[in-house]
Protein backbone atom coordinates (compact mmCIF):
# COMPACT_ATOMS: atom_id res chain seq x y z
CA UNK A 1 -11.82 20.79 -35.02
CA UNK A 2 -12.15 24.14 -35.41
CA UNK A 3 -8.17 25.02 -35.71
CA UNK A 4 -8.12 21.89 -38.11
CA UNK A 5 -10.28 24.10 -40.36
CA UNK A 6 -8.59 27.37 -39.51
CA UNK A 7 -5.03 25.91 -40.86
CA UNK A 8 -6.50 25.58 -44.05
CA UNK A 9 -7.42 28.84 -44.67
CA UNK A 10 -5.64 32.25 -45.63
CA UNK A 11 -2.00 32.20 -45.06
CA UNK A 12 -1.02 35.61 -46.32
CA UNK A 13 -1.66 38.69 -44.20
CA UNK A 14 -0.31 41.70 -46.20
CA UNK A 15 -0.68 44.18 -43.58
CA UNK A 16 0.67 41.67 -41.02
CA UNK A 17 3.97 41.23 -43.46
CA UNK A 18 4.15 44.40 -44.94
CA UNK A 19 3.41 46.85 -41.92
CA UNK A 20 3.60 44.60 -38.84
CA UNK A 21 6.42 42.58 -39.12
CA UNK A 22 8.95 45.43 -40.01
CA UNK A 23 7.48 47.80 -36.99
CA UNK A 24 8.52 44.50 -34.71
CA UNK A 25 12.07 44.84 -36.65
CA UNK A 26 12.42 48.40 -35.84
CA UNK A 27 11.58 47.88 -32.00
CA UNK A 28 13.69 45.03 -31.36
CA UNK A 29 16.64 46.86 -33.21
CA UNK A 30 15.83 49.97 -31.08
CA UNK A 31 15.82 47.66 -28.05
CA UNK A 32 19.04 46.32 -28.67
CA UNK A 33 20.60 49.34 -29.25
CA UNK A 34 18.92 50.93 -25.47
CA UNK A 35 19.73 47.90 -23.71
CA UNK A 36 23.13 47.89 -24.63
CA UNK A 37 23.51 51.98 -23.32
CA UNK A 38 21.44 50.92 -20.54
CA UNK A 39 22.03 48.26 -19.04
CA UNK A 40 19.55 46.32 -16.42
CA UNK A 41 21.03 43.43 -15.61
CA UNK A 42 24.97 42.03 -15.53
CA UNK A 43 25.64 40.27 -18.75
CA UNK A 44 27.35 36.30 -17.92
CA UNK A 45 27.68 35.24 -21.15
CA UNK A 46 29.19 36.92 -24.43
CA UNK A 47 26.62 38.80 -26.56
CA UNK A 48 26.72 37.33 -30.05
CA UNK A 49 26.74 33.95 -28.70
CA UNK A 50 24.09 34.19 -27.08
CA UNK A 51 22.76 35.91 -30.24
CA UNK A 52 23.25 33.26 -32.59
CA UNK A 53 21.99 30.65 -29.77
CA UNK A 54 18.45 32.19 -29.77
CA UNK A 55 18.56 32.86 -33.22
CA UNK A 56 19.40 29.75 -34.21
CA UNK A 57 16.54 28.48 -31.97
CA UNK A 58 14.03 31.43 -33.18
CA UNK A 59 14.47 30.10 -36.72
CA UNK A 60 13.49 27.12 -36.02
CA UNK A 61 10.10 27.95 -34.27
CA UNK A 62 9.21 31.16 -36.03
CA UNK A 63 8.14 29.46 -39.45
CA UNK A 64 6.05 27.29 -36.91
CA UNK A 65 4.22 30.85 -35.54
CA UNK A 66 3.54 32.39 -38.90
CA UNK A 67 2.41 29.63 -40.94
CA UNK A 68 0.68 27.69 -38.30
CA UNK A 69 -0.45 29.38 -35.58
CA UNK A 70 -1.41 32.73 -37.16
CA UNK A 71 -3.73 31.10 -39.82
CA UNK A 72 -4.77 29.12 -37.41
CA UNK A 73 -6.01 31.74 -35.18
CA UNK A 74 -6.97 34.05 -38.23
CA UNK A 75 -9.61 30.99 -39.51
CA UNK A 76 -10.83 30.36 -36.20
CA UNK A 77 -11.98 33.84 -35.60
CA UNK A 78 -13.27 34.10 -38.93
CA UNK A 79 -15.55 30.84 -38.55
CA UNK A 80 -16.66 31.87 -35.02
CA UNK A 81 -17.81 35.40 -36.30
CA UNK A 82 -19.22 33.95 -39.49
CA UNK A 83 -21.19 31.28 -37.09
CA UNK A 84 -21.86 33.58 -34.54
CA UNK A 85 -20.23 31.52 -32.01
CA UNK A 86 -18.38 32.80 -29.18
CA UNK A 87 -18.89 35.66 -26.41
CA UNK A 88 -18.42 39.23 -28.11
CA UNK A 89 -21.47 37.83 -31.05
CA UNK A 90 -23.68 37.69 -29.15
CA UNK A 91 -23.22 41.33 -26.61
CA UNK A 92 -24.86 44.08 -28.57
CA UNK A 93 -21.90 46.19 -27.74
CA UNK A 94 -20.92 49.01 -30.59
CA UNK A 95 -17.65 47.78 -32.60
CA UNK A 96 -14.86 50.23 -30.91
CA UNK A 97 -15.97 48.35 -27.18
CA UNK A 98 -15.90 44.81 -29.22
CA UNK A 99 -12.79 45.44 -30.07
CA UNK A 100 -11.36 46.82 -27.11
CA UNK A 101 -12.93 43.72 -25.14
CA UNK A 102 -11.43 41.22 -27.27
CA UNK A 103 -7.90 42.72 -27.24
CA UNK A 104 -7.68 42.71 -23.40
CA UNK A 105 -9.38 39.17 -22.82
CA UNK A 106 -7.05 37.86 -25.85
CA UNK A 107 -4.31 39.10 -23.31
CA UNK A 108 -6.41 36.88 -20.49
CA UNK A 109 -6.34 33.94 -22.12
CA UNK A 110 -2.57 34.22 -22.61
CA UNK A 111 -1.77 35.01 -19.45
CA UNK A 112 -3.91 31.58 -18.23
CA UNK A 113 -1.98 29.89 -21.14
CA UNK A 114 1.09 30.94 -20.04
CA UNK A 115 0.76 30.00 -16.54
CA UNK A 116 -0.33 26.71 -17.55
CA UNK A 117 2.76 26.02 -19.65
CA UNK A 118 4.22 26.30 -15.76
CA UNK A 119 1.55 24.18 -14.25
CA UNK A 120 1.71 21.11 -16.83
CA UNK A 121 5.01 18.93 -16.54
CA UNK A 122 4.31 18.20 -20.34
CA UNK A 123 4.20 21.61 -21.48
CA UNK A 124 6.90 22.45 -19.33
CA UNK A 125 9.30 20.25 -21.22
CA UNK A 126 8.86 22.59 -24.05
CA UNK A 127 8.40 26.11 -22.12
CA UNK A 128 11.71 24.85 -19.96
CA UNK A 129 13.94 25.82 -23.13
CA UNK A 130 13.11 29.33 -23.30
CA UNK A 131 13.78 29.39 -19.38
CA UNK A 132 17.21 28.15 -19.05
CA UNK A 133 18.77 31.15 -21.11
CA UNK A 134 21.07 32.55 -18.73
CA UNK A 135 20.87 35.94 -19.27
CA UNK A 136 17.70 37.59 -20.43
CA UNK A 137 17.58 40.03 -23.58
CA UNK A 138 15.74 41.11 -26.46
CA UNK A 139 17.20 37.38 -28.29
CA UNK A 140 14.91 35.74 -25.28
CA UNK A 141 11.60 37.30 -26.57
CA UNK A 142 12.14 34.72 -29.56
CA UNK A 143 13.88 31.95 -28.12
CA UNK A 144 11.17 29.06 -27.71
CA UNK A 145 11.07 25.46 -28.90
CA UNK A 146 9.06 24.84 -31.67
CA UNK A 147 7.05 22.45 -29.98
CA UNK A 148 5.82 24.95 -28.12
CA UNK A 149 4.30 27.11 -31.15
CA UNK A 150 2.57 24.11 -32.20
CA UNK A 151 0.82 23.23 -28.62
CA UNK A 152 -0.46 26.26 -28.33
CA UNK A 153 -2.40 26.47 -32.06
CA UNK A 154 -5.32 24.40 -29.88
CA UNK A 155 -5.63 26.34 -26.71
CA UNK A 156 -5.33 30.00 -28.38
CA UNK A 157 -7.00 28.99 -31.11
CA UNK A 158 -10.31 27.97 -28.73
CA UNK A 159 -9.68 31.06 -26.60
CA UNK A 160 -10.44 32.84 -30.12
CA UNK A 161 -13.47 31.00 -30.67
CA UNK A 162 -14.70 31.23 -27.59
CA UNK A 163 -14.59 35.02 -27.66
CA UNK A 164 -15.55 35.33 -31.17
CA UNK A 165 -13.18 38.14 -31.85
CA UNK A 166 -12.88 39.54 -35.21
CA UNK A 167 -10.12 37.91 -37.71
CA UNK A 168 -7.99 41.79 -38.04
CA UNK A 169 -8.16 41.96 -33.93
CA UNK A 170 -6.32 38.84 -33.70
CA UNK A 171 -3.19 40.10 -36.09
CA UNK A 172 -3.46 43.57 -34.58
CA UNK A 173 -3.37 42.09 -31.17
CA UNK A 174 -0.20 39.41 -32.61
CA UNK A 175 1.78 42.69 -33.26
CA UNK A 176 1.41 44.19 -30.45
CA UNK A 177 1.41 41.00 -28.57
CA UNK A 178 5.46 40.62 -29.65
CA UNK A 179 5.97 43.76 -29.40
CA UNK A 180 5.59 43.68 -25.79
CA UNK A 181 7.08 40.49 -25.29
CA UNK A 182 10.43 41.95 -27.06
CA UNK A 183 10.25 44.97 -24.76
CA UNK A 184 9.59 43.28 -21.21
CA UNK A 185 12.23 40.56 -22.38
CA UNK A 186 14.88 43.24 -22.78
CA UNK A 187 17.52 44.06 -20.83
CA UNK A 188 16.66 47.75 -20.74
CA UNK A 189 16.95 49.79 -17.40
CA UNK A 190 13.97 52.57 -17.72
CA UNK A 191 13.64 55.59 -14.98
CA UNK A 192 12.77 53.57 -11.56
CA UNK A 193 9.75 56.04 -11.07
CA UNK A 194 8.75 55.55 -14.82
CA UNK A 195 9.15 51.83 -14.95
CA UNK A 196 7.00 51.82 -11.12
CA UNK A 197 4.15 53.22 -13.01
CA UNK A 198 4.26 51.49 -16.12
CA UNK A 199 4.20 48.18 -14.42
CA UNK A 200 0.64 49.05 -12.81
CA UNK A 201 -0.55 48.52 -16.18
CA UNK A 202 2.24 46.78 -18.08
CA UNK A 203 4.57 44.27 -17.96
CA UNK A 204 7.97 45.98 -17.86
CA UNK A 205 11.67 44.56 -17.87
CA UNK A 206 11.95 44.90 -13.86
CA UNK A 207 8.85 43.27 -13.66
CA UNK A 208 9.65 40.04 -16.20
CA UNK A 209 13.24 39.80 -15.18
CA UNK A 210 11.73 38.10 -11.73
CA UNK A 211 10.08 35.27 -13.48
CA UNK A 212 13.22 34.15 -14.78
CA UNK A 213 14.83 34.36 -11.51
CA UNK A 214 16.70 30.77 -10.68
CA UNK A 215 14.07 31.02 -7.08
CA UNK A 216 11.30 29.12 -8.16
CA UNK A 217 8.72 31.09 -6.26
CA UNK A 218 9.78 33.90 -8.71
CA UNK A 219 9.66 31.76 -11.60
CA UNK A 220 5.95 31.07 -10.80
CA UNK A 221 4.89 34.87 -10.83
CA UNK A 222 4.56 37.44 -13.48
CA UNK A 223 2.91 35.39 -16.29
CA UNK A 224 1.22 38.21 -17.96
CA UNK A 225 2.24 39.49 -21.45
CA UNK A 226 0.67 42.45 -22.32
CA UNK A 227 -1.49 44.21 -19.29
CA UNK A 228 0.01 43.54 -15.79
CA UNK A 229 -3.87 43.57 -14.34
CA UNK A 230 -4.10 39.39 -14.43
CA UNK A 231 -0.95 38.86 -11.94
CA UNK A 232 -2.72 40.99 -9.62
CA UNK A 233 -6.80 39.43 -10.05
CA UNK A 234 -4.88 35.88 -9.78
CA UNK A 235 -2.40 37.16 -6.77
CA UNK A 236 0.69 35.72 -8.99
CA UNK A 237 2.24 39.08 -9.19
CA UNK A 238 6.09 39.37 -7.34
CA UNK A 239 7.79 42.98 -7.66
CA UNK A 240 9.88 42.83 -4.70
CA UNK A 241 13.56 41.51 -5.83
CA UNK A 242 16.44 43.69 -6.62
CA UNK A 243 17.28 43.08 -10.10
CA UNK A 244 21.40 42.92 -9.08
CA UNK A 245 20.60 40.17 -6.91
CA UNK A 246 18.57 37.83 -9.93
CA UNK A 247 20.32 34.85 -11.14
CA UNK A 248 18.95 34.06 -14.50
CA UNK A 249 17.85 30.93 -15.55
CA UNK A 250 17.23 27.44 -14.39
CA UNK A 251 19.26 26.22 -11.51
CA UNK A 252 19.88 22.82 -13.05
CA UNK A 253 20.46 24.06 -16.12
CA UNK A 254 23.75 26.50 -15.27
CA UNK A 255 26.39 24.95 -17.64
CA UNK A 256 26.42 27.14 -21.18
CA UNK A 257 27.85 23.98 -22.72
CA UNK A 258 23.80 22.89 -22.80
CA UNK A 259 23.06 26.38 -24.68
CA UNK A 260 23.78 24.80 -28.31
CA UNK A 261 20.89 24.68 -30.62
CA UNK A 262 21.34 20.34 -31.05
CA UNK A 263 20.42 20.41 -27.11
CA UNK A 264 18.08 22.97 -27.18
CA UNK A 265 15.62 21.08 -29.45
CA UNK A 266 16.35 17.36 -27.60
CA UNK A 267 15.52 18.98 -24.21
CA UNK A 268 12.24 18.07 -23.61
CA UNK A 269 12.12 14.61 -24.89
CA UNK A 270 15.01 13.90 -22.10
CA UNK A 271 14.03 13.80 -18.48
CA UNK A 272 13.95 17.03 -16.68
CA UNK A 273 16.44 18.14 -14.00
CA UNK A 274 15.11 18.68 -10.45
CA UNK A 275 14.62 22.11 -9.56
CA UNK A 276 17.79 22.57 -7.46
CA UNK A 277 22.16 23.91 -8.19
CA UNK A 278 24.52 21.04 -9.24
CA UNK A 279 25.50 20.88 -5.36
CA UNK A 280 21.83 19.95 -4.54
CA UNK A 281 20.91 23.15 -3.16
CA UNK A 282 17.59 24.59 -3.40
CA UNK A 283 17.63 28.25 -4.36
CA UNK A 284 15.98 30.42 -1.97
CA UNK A 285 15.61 34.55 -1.00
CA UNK A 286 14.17 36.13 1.93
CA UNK A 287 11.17 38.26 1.29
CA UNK A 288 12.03 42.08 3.28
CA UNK A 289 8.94 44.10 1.36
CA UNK A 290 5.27 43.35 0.53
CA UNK A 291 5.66 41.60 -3.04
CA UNK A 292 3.48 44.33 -4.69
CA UNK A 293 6.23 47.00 -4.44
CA UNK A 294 8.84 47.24 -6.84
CA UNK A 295 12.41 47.32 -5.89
CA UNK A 296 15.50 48.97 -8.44
């Protein structure tokens, strides 16, 4: 009920628009531009069509994002401060450690939403189209059925009310929310000693590139989005792969032929593929190092 409200509320964030939205242009065009001097992964596909896939896809969901599921969160957070419903009302902490809280248990309850878009055969139908890209790039970070966008308006939107976190945390934390999901989404190779520390508190490219791995062990790891802390609480967190030795992707989902935008948005009202090669094979790896260290 409470999202119901929320969607009727303010749709126009100035600061969101004016501010937020070009800094999110200006990193992904800096991303593109990195990732194409250095290189993570091999490239299988050609780069503009893959480009015009995703963005073909992206425009379909993104209007679905900002005029749905932002307001949506927006008006939820400002009826459960206005009510005083919700955890951070009711802790007499001063506003800097309200905020602070609220930013990095937003990031919790993403992390527990994405990991249940893996959990639920329903919601995997929808999450399974942003998966079975077959390589992984800055154009992934956006690729996601629109279906998608509107399943979660109920689950974020009662993580916000839950929390009670302020209406301007929940745009600040959307910004830098894609921000990081552009970055760890890239195809960027970063200093192996830099990127080893950044993923301690971080999700980073190495670290994100192994849940789209075609080994569906993989695949089920890694589901934060911001802070990399959650994958290590919940024990979900896989750093030992070589990046040269990923296959991106979906094993039953291999042939590009299925990458056209048509397909894209029928997928998940068709029955799903088992998770196994054309040949019937299951894809597998053999584990050689603890899966908390991360390997080039």
């Amino acid at each position: 009920m409470v999202t119901l409200v929320a969607i009727r509320m303010k749709v126009f964030f100035p600061k969101f628009d004016k501010v937020g939205v070009p800094l999110l242009g200006v990193a992904a065009a800096a991303l593109l531009i990195l990732e194409a001097k250095r290189q993570l992964r091999r490239r299988t596909r050609p780069k503009v069509e893959r480009l015009l896939e995703n963005g073909s896809l992206a425009a379909t969901a993104l209007p679905a994002l900002r005029l749905l599921l932002l307001p949506a969160l927006y008006g939820t957070a400002r009826w459960s401060v206005r009510n005083h419903f919700g955890l951070l009302p009711r802790l007499t902490l001063p506003r800097w450690a309200q905020h602070m809280f609220g930013f990095v248990l937003l990031d919790y309850g993403n992390y527990l939403w994405h990991m249940l878009m893996h959990k639920s055969s329903i919601l995997w139908r929808f999450h399974n189209v942003h998966h079975i890209d077959l390589d992984l790039d800055v154009s992934t970070a956006w690729r996601f059925h629109v279906g998608e966008n509107f399943a979660s308006v109920p689950f974020r939107g009662g993580v916000v009310a839950l929390l009670g976190v302020p209406a301007p945390l929940v745009l600040f934390y959307e910004v830098i929310f894609e921000g990081c999901t552009a970055f760890h989404h890239s195809n960027l190779r970063l200093p192996y000693k830099l990127e080893k520390q950044l993923c301690k508190l971080i999700v980073t490219p190495r670290m994100h590139g192994i849940h789209h791995s075609i080994v569906q062990r993989e695949t089920n790891s890694n589901y934060s989005v911001i802070f990399s802390w959650w994958d290590r609480l919940h024990q979900t967190l896989r750093l030992n792969v070589p990046q040269q030795e990923i296959t991106i992707g979906v094993p039953a989902y291999q042939d590009p032929s299925e990458q056209t935008l048509s397909y894209l948005l029928r997928l998940p009202f068709q029955k799903q593929r088992a998770w196994q090669l054309p040949d019937g094979t299951v894809p597998e790896r053999e584990e050689l190092l603890p899966q908390n260290i991360l390997i080039p």
